[in-house]
N, C-alpha and C. Protein backbone atom coordinates (compact mmCIF):
# COMPACT_ATOMS: atom_id res chain seq x y z
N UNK A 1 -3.82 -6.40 -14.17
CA UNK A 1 -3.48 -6.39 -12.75
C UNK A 1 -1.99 -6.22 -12.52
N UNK A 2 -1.09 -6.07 -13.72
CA UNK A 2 0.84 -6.08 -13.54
C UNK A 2 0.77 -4.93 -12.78
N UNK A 3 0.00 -3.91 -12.63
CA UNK A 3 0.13 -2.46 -11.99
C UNK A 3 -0.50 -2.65 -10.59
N UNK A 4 -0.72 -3.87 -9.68
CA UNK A 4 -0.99 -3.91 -8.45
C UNK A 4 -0.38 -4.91 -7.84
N UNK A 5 0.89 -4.24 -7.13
CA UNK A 5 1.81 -4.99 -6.40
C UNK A 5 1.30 -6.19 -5.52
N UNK A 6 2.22 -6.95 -5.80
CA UNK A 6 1.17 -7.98 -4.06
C UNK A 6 2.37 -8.91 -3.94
N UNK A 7 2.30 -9.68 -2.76
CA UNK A 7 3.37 -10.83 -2.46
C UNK A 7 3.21 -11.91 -3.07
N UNK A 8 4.44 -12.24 -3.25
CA UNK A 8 4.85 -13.51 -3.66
C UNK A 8 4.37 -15.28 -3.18
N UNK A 9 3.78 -16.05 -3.40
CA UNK A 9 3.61 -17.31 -2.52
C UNK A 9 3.70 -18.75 -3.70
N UNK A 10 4.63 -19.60 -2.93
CA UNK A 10 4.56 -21.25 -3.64
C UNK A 10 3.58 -21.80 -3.12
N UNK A 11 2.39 -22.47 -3.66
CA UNK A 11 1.14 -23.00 -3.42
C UNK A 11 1.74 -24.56 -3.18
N UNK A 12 1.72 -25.37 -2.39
CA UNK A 12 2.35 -26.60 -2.68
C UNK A 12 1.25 -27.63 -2.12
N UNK A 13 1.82 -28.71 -2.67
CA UNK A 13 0.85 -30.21 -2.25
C UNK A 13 1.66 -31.31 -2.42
N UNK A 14 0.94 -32.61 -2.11
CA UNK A 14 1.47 -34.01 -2.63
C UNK A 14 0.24 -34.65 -3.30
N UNK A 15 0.76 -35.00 -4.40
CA UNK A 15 -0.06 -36.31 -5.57
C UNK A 15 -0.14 -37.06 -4.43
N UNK A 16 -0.98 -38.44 -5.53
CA UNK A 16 -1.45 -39.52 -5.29
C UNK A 16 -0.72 -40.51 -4.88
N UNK A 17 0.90 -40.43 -5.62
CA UNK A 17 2.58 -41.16 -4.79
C UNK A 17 3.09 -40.57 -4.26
N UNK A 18 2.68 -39.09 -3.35
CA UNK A 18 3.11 -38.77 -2.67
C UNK A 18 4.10 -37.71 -2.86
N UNK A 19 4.45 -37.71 -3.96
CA UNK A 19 5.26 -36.97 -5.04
C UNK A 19 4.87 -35.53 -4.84
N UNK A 20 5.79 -34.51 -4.67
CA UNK A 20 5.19 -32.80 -4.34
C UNK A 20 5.30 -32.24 -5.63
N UNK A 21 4.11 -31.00 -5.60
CA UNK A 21 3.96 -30.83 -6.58
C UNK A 21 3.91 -28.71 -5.91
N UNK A 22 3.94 -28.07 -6.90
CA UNK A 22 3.69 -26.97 -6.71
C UNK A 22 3.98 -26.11 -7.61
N UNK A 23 3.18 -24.71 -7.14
CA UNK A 23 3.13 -23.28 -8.31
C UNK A 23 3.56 -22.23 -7.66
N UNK A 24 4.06 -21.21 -8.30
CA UNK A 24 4.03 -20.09 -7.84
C UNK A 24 2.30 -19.07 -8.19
N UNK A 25 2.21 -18.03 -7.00
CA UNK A 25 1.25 -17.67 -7.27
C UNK A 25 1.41 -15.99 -7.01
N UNK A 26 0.74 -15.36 -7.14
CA UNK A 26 0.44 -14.09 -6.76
C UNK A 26 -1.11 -13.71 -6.25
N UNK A 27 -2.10 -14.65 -7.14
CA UNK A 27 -3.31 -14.21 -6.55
C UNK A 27 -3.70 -15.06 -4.82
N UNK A 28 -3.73 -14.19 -4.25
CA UNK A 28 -3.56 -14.80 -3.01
C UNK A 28 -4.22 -14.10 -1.55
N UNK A 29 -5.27 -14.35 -1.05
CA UNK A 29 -5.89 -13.68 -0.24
C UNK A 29 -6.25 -14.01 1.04
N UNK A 30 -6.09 -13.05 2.08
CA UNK A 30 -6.71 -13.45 3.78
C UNK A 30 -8.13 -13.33 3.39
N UNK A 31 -9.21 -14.28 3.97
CA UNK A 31 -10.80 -14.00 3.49
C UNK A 31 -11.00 -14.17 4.56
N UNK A 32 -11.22 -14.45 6.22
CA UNK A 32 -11.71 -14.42 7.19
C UNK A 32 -10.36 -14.78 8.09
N UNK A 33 -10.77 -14.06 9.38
CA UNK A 33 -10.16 -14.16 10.27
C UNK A 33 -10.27 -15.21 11.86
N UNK A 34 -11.95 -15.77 11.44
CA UNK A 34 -11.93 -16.59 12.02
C UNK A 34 -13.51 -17.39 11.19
N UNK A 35 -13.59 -18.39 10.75
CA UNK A 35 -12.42 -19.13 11.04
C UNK A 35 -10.98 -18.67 10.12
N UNK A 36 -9.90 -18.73 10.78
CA UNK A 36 -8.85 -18.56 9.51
C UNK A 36 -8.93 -19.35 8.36
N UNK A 37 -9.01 -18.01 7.05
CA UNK A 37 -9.65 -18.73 5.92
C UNK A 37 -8.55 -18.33 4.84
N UNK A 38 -7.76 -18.49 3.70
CA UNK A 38 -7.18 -18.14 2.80
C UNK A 38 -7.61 -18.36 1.57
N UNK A 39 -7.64 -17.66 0.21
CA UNK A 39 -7.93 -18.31 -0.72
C UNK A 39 -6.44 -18.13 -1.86
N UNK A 40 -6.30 -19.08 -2.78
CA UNK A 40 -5.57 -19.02 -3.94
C UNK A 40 -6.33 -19.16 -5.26
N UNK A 41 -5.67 -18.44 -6.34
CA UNK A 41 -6.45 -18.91 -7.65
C UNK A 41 -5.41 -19.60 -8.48
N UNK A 42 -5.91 -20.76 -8.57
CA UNK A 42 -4.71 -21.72 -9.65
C UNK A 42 -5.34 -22.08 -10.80
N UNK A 43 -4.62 -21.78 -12.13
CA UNK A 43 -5.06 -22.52 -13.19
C UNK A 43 -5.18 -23.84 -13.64
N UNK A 44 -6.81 -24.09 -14.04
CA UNK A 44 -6.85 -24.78 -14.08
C UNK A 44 -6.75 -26.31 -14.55
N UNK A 45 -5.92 -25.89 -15.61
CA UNK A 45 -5.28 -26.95 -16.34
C UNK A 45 -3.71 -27.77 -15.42
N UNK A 46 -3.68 -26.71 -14.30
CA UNK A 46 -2.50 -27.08 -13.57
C UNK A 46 -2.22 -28.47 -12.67
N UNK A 47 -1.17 -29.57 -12.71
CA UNK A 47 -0.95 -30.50 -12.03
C UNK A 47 -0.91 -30.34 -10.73
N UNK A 48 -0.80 -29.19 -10.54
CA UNK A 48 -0.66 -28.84 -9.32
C UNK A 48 -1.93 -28.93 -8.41
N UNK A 49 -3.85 -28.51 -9.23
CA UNK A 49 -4.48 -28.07 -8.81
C UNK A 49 -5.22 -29.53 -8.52
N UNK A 50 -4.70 -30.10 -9.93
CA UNK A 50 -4.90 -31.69 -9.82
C UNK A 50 -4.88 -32.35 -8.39
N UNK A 51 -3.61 -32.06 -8.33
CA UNK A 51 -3.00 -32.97 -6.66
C UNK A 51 -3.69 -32.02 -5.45
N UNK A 52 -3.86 -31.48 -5.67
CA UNK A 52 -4.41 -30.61 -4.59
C UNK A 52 -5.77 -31.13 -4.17
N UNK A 53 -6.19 -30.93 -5.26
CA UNK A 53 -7.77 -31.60 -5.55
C UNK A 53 -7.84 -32.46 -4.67
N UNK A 54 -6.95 -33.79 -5.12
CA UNK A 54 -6.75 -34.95 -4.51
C UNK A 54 -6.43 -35.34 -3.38
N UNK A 55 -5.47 -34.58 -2.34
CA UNK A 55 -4.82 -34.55 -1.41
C UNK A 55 -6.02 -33.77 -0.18
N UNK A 56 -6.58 -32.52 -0.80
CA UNK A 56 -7.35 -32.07 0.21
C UNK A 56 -7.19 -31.09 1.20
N UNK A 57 -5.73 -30.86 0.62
CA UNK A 57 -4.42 -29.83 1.93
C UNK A 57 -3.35 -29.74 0.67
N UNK A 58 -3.10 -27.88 1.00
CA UNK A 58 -2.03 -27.57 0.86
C UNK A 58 -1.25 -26.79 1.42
N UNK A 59 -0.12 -26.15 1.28
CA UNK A 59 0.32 -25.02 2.04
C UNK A 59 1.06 -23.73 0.96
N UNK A 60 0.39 -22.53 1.46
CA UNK A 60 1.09 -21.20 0.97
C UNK A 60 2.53 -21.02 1.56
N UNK A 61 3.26 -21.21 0.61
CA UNK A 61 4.68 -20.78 1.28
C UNK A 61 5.35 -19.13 1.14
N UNK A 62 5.13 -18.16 1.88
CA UNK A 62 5.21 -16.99 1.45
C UNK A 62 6.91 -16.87 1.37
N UNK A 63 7.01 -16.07 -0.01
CA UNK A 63 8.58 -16.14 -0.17
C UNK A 63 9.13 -14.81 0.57
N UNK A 64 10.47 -14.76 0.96
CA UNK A 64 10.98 -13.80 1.67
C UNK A 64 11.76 -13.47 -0.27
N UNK A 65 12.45 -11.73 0.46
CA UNK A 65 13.03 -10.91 -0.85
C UNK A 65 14.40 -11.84 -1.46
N UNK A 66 14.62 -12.74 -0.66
CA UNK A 66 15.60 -13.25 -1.32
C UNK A 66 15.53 -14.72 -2.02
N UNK A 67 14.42 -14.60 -2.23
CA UNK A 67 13.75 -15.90 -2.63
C UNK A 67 13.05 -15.80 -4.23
N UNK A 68 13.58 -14.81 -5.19
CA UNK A 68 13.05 -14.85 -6.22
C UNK A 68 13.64 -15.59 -7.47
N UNK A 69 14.72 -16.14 -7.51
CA UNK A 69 15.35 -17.53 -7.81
C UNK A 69 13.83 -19.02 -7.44
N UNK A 70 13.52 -18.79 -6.44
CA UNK A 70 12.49 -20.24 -6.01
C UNK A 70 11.26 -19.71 -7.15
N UNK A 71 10.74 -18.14 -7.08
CA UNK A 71 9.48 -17.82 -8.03
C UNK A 71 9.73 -18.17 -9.06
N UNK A 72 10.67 -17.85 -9.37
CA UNK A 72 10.75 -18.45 -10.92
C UNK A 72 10.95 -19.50 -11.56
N UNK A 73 11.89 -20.66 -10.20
CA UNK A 73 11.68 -21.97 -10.68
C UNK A 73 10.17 -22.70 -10.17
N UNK A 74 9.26 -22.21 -9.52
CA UNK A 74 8.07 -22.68 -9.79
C UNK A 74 7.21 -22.14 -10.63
N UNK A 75 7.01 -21.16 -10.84
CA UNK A 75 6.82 -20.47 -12.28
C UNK A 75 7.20 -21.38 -13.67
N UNK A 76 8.00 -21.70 -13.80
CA UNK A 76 8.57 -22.47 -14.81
C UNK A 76 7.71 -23.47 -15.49
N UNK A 77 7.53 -24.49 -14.53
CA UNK A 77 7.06 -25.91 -14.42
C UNK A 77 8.45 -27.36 -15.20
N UNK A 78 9.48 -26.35 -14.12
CA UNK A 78 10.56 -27.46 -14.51
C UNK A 78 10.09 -28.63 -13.64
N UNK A 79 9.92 -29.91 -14.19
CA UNK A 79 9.20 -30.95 -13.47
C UNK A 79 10.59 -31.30 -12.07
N UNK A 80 11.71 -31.21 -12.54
CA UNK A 80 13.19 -31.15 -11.24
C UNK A 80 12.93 -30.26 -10.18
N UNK A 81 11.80 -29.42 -9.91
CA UNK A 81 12.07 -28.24 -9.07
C UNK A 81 12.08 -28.71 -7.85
N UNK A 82 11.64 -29.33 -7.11
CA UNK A 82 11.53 -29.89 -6.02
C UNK A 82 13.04 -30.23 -5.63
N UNK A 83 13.97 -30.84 -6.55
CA UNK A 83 15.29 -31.21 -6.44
C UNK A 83 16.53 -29.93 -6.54
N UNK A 84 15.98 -28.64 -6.66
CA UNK A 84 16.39 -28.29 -6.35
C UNK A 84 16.28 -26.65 -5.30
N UNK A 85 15.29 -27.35 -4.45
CA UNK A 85 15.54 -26.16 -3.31
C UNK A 85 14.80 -27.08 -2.24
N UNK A 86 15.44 -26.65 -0.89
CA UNK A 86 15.08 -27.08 0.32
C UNK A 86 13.94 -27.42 0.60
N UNK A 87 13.38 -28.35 0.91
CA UNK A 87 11.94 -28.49 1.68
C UNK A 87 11.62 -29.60 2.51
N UNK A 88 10.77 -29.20 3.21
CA UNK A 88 10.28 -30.42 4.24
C UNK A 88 8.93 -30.77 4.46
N UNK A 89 8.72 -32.01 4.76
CA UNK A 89 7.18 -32.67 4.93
C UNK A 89 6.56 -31.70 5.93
N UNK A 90 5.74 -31.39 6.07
CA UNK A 90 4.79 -30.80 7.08
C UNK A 90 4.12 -32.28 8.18
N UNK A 91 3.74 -31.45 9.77
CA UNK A 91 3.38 -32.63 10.73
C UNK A 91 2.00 -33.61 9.52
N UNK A 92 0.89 -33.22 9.43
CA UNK A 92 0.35 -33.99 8.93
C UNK A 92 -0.93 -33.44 7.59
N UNK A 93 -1.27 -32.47 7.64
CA UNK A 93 -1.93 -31.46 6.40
C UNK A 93 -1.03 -30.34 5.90
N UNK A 94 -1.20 -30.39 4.04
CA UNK A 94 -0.57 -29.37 3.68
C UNK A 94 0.73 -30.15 2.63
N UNK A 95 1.50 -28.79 2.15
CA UNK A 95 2.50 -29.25 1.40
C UNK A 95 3.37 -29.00 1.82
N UNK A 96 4.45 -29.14 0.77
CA UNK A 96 6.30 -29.06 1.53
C UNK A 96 6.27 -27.62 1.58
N UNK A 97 6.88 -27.73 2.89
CA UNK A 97 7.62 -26.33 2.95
C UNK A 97 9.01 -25.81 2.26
N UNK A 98 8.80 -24.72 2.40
CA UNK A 98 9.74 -24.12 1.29
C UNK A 98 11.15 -23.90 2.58
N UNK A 99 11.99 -24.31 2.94
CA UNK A 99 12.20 -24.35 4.27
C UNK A 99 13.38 -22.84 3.83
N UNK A 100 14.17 -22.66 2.76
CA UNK A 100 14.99 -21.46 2.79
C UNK A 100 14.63 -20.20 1.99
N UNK A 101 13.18 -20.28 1.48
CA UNK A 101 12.79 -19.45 0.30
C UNK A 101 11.67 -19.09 1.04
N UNK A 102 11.15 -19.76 1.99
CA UNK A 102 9.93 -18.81 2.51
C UNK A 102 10.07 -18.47 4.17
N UNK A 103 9.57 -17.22 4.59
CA UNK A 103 9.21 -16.43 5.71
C UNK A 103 8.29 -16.82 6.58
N UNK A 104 7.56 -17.49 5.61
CA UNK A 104 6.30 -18.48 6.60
C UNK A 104 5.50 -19.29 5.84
N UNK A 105 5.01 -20.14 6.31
CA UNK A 105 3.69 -20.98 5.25
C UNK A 105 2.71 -21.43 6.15
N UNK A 106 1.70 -21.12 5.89
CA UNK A 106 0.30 -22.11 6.27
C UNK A 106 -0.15 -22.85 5.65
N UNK A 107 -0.10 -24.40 6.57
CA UNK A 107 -1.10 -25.21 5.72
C UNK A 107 -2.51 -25.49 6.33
N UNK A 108 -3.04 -25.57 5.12
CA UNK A 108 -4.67 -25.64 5.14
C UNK A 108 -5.23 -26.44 4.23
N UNK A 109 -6.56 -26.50 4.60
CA UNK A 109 -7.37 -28.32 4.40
C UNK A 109 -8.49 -27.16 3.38
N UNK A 110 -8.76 -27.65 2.16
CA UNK A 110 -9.41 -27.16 1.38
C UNK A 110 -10.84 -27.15 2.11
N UNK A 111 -11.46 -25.89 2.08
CA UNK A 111 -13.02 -25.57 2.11
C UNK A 111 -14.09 -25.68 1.67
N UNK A 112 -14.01 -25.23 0.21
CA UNK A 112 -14.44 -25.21 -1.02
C UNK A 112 -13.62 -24.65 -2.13
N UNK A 113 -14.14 -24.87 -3.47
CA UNK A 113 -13.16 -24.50 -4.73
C UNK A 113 -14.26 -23.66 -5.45
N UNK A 114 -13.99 -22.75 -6.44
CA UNK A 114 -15.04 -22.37 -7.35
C UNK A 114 -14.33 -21.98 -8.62
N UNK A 115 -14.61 -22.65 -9.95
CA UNK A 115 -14.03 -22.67 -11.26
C UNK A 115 -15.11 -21.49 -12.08
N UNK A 116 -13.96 -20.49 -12.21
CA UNK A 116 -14.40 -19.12 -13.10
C UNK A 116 -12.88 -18.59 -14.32
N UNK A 117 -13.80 -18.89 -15.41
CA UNK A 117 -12.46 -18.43 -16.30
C UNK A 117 -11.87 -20.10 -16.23
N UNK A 118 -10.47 -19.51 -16.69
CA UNK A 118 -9.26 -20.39 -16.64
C UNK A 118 -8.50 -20.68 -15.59
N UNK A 119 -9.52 -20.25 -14.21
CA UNK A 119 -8.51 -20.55 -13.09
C UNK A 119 -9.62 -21.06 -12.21
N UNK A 120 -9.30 -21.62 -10.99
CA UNK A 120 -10.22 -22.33 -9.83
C UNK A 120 -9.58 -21.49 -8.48
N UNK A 121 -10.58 -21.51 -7.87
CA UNK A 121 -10.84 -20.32 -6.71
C UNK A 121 -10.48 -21.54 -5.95
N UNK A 122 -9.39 -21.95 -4.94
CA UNK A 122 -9.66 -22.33 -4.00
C UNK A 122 -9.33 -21.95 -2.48
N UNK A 123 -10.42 -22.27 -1.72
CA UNK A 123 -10.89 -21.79 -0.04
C UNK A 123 -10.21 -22.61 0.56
N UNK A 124 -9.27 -22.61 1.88
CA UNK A 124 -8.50 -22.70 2.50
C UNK A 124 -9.10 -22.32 3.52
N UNK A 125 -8.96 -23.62 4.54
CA UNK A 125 -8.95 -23.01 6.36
C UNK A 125 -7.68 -23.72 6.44
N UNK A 126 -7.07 -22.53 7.33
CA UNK A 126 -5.48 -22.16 7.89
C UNK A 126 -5.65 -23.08 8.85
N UNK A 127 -4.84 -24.50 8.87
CA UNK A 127 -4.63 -25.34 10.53
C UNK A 127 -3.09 -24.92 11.18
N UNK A 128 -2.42 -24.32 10.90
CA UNK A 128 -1.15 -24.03 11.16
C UNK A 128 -0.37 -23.08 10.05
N UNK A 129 0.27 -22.11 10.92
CA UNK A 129 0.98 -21.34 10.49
C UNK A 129 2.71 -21.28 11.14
N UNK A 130 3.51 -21.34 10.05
CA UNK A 130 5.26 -21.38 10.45
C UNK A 130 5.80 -20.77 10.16
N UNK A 131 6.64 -19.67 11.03
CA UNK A 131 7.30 -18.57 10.66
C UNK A 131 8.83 -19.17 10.57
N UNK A 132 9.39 -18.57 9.79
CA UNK A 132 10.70 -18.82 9.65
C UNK A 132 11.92 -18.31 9.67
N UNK A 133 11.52 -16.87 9.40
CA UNK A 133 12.61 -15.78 9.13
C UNK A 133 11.96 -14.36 9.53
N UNK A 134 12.73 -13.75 9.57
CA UNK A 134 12.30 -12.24 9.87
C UNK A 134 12.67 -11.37 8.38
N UNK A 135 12.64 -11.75 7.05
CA UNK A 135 13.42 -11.55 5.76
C UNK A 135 11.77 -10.90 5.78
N UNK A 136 12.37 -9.50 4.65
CA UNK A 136 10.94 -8.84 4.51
C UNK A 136 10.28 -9.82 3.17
N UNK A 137 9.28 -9.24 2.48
CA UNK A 137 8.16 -10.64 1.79
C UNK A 137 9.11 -9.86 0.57
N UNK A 138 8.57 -11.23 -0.85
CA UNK A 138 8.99 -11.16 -1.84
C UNK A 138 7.83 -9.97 -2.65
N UNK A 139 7.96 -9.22 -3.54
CA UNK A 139 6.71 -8.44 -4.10
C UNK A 139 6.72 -8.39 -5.36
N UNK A 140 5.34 -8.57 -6.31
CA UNK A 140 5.51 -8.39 -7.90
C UNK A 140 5.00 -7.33 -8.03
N UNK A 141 4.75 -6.60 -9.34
CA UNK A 141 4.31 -5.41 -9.57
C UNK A 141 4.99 -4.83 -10.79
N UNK A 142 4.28 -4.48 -11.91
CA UNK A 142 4.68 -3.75 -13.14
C UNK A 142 5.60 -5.39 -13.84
N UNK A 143 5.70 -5.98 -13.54
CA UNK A 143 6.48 -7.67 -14.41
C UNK A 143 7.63 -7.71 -13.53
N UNK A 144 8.02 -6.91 -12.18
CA UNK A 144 9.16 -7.31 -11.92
C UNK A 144 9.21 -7.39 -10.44
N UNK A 145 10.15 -8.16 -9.93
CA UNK A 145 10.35 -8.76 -8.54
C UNK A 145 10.76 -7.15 -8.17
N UNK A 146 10.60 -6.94 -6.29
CA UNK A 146 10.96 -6.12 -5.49
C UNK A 146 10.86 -6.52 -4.29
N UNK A 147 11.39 -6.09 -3.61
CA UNK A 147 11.69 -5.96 -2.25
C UNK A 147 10.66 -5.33 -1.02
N UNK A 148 10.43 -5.26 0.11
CA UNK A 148 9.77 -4.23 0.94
C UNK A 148 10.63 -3.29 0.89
N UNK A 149 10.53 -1.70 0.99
CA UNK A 149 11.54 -1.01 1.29
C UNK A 149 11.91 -0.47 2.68
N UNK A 150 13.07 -0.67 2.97
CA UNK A 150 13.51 -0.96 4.57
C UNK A 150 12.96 0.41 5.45
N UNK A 151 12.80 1.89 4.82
CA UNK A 151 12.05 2.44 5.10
C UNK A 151 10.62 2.35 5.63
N UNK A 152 10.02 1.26 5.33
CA UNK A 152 8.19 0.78 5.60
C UNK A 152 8.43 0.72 7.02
């Protein structure tokens, strides 16, 4: 799939102390429009998918082009990442927002999940969506970060 571009998104949540947790993702999809539905695929060995599990709500933080410094420190799984980039609690479902690395995030209250392979499908209904910037989206494709091109 390195040969099919798509946007960038930090999947985020809070554990059981409340503690945020999150991934970077690429597999990432609109599945209905009403009800607003999203899905992510997270692996499943991930702490992340753990807390998620647990919590019940997370939020897609879609990264803007200048935000590929944040992909890669969630990519990582430096357990510090949280300490070092901006974020904020959401009103009451969902995870931290990415408040300078993303363009927008929705959080949403898990639907259902479905475990295929090494990763877990999970269904998302969208309760809120936050725009933030007018920065075009972050994009992967062929192993490497890009831009929208200002031409589009």
């Amino acid at each position: 799939m390195a040969a099919f571009p798509t946007g960038v998104a930090v999947v985020t949540t809070f554990g059981l102390g409340a503690e945020p947790w999150g991934m970077t993702v690429s597999s990432l999809s609109s599945v209905s429009v009403d009800p607003p539905t999203l899905l992510v695929c997270l692996r499943d060995s991930s702490p992340t998918l753990d807390a998620l599990v647990w919590n019940g709500s997370f939020t897609v933080n879609l990264l803007h082009h200048e935000a590929r410094p944040a992909a890669e420190l969630f990519s990582s799984g430096d357990p510090e990442r949280f300490r070092q980039v901006v974020w904020e609690r959401p009103l009451d479902v969902g995870g931290p927002h990415l408040v300078d690395d993303a363009h927008a995030a929705a959080d949403c209250v898990v639907d259902h999940m479905h475990r295929i392979g090494t990763h877990v499908v999970v269904f998302g209904k969208v309760q809120r969506v936050v725009h933030r910037s007018g920065l075009q989206p972050l994009l992967y494709g062929m192993r490497t970060y890009a831009s929208w091109p200002r031409s589009a």
